[in-house]
Protein backbone atom coordinates (compact mmCIF):
# COMPACT_ATOMS: atom_id res chain seq x y z
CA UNK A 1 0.00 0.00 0.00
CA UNK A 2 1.23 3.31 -0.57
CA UNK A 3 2.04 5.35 2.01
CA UNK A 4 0.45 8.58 -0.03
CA UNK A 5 -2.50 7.97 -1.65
CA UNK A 6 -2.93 8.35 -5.13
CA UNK A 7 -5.16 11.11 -6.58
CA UNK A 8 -7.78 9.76 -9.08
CA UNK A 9 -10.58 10.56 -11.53
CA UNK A 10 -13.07 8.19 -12.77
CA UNK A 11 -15.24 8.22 -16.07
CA UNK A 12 -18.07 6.26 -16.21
CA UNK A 13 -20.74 4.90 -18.14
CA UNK A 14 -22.54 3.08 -15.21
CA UNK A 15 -26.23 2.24 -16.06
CA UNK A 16 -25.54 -0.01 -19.10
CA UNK A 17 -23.60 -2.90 -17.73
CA UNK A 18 -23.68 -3.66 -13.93
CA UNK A 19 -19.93 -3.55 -13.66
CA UNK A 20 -19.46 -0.48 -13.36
CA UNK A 21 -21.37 -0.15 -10.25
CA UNK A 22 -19.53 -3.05 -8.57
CA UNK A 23 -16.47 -0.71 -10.34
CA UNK A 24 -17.72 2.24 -8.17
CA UNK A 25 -18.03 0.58 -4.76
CA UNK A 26 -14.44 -0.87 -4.92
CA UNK A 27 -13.11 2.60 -6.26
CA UNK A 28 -14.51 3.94 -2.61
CA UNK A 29 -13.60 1.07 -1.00
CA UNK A 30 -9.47 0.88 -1.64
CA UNK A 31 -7.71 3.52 0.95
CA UNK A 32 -4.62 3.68 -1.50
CA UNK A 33 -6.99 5.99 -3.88
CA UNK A 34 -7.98 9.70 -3.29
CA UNK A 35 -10.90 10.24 -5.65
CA UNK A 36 -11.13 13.69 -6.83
CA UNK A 37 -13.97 13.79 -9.23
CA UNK A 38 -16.39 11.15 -11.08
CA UNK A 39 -17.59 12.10 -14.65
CA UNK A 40 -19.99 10.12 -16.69
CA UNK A 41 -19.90 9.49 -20.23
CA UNK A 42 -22.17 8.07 -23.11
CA UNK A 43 -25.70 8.41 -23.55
CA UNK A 44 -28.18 9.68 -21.20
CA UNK A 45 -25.46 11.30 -18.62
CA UNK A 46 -27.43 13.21 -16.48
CA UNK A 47 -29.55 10.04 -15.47
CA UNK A 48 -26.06 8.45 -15.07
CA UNK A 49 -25.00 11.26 -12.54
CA UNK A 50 -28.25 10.44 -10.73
CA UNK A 51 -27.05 6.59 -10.38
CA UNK A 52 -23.68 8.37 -8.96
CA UNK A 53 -24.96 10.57 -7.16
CA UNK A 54 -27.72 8.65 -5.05
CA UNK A 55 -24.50 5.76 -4.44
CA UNK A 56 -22.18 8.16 -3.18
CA UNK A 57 -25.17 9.54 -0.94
CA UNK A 58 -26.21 6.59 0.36
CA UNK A 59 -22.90 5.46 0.95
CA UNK A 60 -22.10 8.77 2.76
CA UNK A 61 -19.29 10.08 -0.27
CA UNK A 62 -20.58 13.24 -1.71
CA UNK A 63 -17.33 15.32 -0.94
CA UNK A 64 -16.55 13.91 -3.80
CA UNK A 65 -17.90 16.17 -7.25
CA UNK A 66 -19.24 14.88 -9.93
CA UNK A 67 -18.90 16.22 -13.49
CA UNK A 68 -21.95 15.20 -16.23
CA UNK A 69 -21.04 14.80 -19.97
CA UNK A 70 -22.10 15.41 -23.09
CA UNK A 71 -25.64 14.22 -23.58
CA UNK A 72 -26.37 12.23 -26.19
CA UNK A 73 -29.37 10.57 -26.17
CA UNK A 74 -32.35 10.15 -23.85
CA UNK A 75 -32.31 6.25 -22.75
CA UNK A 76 -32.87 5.37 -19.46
CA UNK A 77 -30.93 2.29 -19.57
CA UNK A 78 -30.92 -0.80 -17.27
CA UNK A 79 -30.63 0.66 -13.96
CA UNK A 80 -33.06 3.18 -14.12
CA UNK A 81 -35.92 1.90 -11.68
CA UNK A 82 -33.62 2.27 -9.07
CA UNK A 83 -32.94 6.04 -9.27
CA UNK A 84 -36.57 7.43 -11.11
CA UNK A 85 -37.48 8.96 -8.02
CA UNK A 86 -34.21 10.62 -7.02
CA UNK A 87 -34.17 14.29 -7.49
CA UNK A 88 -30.58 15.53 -8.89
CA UNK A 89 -31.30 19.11 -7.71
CA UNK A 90 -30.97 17.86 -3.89
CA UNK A 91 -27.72 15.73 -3.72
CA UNK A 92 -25.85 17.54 -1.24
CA UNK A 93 -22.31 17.26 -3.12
CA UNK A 94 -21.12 19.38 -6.20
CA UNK A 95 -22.32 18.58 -9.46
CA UNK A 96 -21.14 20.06 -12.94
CA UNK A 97 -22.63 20.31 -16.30
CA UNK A 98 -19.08 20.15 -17.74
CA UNK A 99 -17.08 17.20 -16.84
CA UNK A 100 -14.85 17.62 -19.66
CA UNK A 101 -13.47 20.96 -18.10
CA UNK A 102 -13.61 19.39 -14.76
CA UNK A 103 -11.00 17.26 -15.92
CA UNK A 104 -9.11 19.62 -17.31
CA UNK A 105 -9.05 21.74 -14.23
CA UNK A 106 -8.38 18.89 -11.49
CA UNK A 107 -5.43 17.34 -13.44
CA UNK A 108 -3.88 21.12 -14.01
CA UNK A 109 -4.31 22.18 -10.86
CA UNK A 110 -3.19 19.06 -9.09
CA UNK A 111 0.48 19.09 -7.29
CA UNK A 112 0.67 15.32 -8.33
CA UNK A 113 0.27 13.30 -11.27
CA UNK A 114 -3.58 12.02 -11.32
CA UNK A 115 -4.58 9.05 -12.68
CA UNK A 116 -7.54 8.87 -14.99
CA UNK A 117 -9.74 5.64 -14.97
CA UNK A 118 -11.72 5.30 -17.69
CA UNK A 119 -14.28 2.44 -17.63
CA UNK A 120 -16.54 3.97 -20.64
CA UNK A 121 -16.72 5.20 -23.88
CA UNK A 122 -14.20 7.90 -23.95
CA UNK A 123 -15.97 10.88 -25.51
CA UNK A 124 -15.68 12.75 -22.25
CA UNK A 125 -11.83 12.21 -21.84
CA UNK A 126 -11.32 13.03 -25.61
CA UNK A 127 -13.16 15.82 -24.99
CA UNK A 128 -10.75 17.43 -22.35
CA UNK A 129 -7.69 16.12 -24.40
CA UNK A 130 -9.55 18.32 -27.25
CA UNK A 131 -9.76 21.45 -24.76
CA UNK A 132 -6.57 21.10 -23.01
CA UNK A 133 -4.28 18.49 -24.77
CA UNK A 134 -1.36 19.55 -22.11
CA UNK A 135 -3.29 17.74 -19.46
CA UNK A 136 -1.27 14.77 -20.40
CA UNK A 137 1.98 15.95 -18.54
CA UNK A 138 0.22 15.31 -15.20
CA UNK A 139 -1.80 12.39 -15.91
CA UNK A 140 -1.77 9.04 -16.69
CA UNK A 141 -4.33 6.82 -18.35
CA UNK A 142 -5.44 3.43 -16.92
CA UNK A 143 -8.95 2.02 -19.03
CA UNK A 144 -11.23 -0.91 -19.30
CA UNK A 145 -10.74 -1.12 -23.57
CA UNK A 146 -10.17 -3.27 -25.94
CA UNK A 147 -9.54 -6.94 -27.43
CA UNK A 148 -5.98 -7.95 -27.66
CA UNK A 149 -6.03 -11.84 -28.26
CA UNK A 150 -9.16 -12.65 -26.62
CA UNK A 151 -12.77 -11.74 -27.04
CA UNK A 152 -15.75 -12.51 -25.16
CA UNK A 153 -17.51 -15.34 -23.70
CA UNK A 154 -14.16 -17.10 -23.45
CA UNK A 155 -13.82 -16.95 -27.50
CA UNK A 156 -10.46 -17.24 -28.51
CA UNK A 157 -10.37 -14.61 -31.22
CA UNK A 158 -10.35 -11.30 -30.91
CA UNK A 159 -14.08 -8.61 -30.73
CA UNK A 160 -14.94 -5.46 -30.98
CA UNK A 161 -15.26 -4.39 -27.33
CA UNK A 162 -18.10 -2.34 -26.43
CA UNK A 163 -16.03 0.54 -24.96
CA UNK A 164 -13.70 0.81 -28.27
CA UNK A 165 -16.77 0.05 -30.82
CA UNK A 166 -18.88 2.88 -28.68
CA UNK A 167 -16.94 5.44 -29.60
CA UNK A 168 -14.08 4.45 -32.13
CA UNK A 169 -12.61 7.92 -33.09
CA UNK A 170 -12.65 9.16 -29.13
CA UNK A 171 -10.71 6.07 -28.21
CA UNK A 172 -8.68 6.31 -31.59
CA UNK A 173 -7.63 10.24 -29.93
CA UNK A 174 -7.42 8.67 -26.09
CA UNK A 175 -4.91 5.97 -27.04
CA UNK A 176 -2.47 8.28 -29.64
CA UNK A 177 -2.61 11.01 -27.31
CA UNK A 178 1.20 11.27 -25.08
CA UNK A 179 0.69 9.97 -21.71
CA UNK A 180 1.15 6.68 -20.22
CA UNK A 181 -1.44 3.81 -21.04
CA UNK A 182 -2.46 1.23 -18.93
CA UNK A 183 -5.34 -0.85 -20.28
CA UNK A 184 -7.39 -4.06 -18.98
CA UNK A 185 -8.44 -5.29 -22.17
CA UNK A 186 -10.75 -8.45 -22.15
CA UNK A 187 -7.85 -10.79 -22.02
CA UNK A 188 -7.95 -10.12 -18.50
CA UNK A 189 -11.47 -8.48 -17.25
CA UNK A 190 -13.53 -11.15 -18.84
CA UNK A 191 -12.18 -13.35 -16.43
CA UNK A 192 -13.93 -11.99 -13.36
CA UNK A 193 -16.94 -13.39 -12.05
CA UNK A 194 -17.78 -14.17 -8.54
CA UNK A 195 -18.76 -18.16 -7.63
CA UNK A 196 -18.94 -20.25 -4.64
CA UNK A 197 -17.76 -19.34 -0.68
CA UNK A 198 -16.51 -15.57 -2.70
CA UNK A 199 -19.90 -15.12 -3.50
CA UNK A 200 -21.63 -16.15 -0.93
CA UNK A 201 -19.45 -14.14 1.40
CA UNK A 202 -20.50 -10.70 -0.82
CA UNK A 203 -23.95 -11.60 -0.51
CA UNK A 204 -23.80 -12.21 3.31
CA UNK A 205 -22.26 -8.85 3.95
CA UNK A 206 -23.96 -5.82 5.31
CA UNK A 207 -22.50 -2.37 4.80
CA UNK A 208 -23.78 0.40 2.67
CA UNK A 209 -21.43 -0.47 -0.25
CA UNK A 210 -22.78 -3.79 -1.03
CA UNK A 211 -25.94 -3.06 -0.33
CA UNK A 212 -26.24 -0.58 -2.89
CA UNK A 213 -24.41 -2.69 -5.40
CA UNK A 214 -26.93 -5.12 -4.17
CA UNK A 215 -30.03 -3.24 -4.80
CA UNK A 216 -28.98 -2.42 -8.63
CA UNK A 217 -27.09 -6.23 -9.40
CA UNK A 218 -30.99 -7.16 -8.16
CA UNK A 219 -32.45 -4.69 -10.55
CA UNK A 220 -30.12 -4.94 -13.33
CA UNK A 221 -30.39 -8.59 -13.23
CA UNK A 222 -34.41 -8.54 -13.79
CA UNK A 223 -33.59 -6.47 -16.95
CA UNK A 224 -31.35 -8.37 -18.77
CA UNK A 225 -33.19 -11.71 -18.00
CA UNK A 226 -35.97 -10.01 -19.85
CA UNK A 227 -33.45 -10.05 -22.68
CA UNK A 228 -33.47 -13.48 -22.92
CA UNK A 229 -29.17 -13.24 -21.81
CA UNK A 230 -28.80 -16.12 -19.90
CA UNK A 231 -27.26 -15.02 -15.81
CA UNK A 232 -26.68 -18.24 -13.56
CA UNK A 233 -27.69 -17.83 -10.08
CA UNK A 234 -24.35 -19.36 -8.70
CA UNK A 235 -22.26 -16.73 -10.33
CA UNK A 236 -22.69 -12.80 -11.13
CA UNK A 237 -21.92 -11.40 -14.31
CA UNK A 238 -18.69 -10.32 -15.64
CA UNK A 239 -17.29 -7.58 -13.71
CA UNK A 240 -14.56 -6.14 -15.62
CA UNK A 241 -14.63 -2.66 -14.90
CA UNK A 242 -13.45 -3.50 -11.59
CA UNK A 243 -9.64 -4.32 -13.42
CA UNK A 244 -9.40 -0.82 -13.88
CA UNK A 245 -9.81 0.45 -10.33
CA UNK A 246 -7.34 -2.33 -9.10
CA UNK A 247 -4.82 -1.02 -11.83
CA UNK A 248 -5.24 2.44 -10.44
CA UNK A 249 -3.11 1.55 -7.85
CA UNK A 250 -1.60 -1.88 -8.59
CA UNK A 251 -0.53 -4.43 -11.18
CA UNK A 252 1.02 -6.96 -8.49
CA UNK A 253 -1.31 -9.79 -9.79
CA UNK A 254 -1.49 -9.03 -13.89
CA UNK A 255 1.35 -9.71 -16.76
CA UNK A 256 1.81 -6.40 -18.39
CA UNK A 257 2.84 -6.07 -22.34
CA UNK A 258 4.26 -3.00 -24.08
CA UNK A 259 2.34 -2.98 -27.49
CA UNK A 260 1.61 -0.91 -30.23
CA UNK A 261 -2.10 -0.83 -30.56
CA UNK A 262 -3.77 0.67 -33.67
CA UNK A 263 -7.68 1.26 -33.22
CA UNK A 264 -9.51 0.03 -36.82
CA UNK A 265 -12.08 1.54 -38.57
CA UNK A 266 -14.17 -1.31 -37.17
CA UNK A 267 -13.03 -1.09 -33.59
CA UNK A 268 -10.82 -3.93 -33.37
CA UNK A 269 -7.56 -2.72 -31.17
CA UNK A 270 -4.49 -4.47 -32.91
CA UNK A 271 -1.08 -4.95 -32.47
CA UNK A 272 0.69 -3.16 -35.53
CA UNK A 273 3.62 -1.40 -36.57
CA UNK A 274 1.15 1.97 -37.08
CA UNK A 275 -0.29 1.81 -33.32
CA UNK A 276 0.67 3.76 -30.37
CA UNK A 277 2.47 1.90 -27.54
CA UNK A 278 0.35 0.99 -24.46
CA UNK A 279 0.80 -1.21 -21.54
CA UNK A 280 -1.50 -4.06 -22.04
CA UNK A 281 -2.96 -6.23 -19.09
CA UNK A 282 -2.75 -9.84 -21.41
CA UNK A 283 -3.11 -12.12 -18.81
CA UNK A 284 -3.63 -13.19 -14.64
CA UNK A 285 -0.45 -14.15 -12.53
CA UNK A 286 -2.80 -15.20 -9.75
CA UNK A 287 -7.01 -14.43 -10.83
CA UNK A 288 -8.13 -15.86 -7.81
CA UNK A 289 -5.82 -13.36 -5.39
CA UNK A 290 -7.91 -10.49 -7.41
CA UNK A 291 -11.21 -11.73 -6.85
CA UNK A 292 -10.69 -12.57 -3.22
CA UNK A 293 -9.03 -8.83 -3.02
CA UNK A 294 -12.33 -7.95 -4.69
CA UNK A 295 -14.31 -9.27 -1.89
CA UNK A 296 -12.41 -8.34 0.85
CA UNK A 297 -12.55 -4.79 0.14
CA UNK A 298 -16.21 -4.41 -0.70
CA UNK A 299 -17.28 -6.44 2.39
CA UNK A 300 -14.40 -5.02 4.97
């Protein structure tokens, strides 16, 4: 553990995919990270302020600000029923209508490097880089993108991962931009789901934390049932977001690989001669260390 913690920013799309809410509760739940500012990305972001909003105030966080981005659509995705009666206008904390700037501002006013954890789309953090591309001299990147061998659902060839695909040019700008990359790509985060005594023991606990994940794994769960994707009770779904925030401040357990990634038209992220050099997460030294980390910290 470090003996000075490490200031942080997170970007988020969290109302899609579960993960990033289990992403959220272990970002407030390791004491080696100083979180300075959450920004949400992709899609309806005001309603995905509201998700972080009414976590960090149930969870008693909201010194922390929280910066909404660009607005893109209107969906309400997954999560929704669980914040449709929460009222944005009276969460206690700061909230701004421009996390872009936001960005900007905490990494150039910051008297040590920050790391920026994206577990989104990256329109917001291309966005800053677009208003203030010096940011990257006291920053460093650290994301949940990409396909490097690997795809999903334990396929052994590589997919278009929903972060890259999202948003291809923003990531295309994120990754060829000068700072230092650290990436989780599915090689590694589509290895985490929670099974047997690990599982159990999340469940069990009682602290406000897990109970929020709780309440919106519960709801989330409902929802994509109704899509006819198949979720076994004796394991949750694939939380890879939570990589990221364990990279923020350690890569004890992973193998990490300099490569030159190029972003494709298509969204593929491959190794070539034409990419931009990034330090790639390609596989576990010890998997089942992480997870039981996992747990530990959500239900200490």
């Amino acid at each position: 553990m470090n003996a000075k913690k490490i200031p942080v920013i997170l970007d988020t799309d969290i109302g899609l995919d579960v993960d990033d809410t289990w992403a959220l509760g272990l970002l407030l739940k390791c004491p080696e990270l100083d979180v300075k500012l959450i920004t949400t990305s992709s899609d309806n972001t005001p309603l995905k302020a509201k998700l972080v909003a009414k976590f960090l105030e149930k969870v008693g966080r909201t010194d922390i600000p929280i910066g909404i981005g660009i607005e893109e659509n209107r969906k309400k995705g997954w999560q929704y029923p669980w914040i449709k009666d929460y009222d944005l206008s009276q969460y206690p904390g700061a909230i701004h209508n421009n996390a872009a700037e936001m960005i900007c501002s905490k990494i150039t006013d910051s008297n040590t490097p920050i790391t920026l954890i994206a577990i989104g789309p990256l329109g917001t953090v291309a966005k800053s880089l677009e208003l203030k591309p010096n940011i990257t001299d006291n920053s460093r990147f650290v994301g949940m993108h990409g396909s490097i061998r690997v795809g999903y659902w334990g396929s052994d060839k590589q997919h278009k991962e929903y972060n890259v695909k999202k948003n291809i040019k923003a990531c295309r700008e994120v990754f060829q931009a000068p700072w230092e990359k650290t990436i989780t790509p599915l090689d590694t985060c589509r290895e985490i789901r929670l099974t047997g005594l690990l599982l159990d023991r999340f469940m069990k606990s009682d602290n406000l934390v897990v109970n929020s994940i709780k309440e919106n794994y519960n709801i989330w769960k409902k929802k994509i049932l109704a899509k006819l994707i198949m979720e076994k009770k004796d394991h949750t779904s694939t939380l890879f977001d939570t990589v990221a925030i364990y990279l923020g401040f350690s890569e004890d357990l992973l193998n990490i690989e300099e490569l030159k990634i190029e972003v494709t038209d298509s969204g593929l992220t491959q190794i070539s001669d034409n990419g931009n050099l990034i330090r790639c997460a390609t596989s576990w030294k010890d998997v089942q260390a992480f997870k039981e980390l996992l747990v530990d910290r959500l239900t200490n």
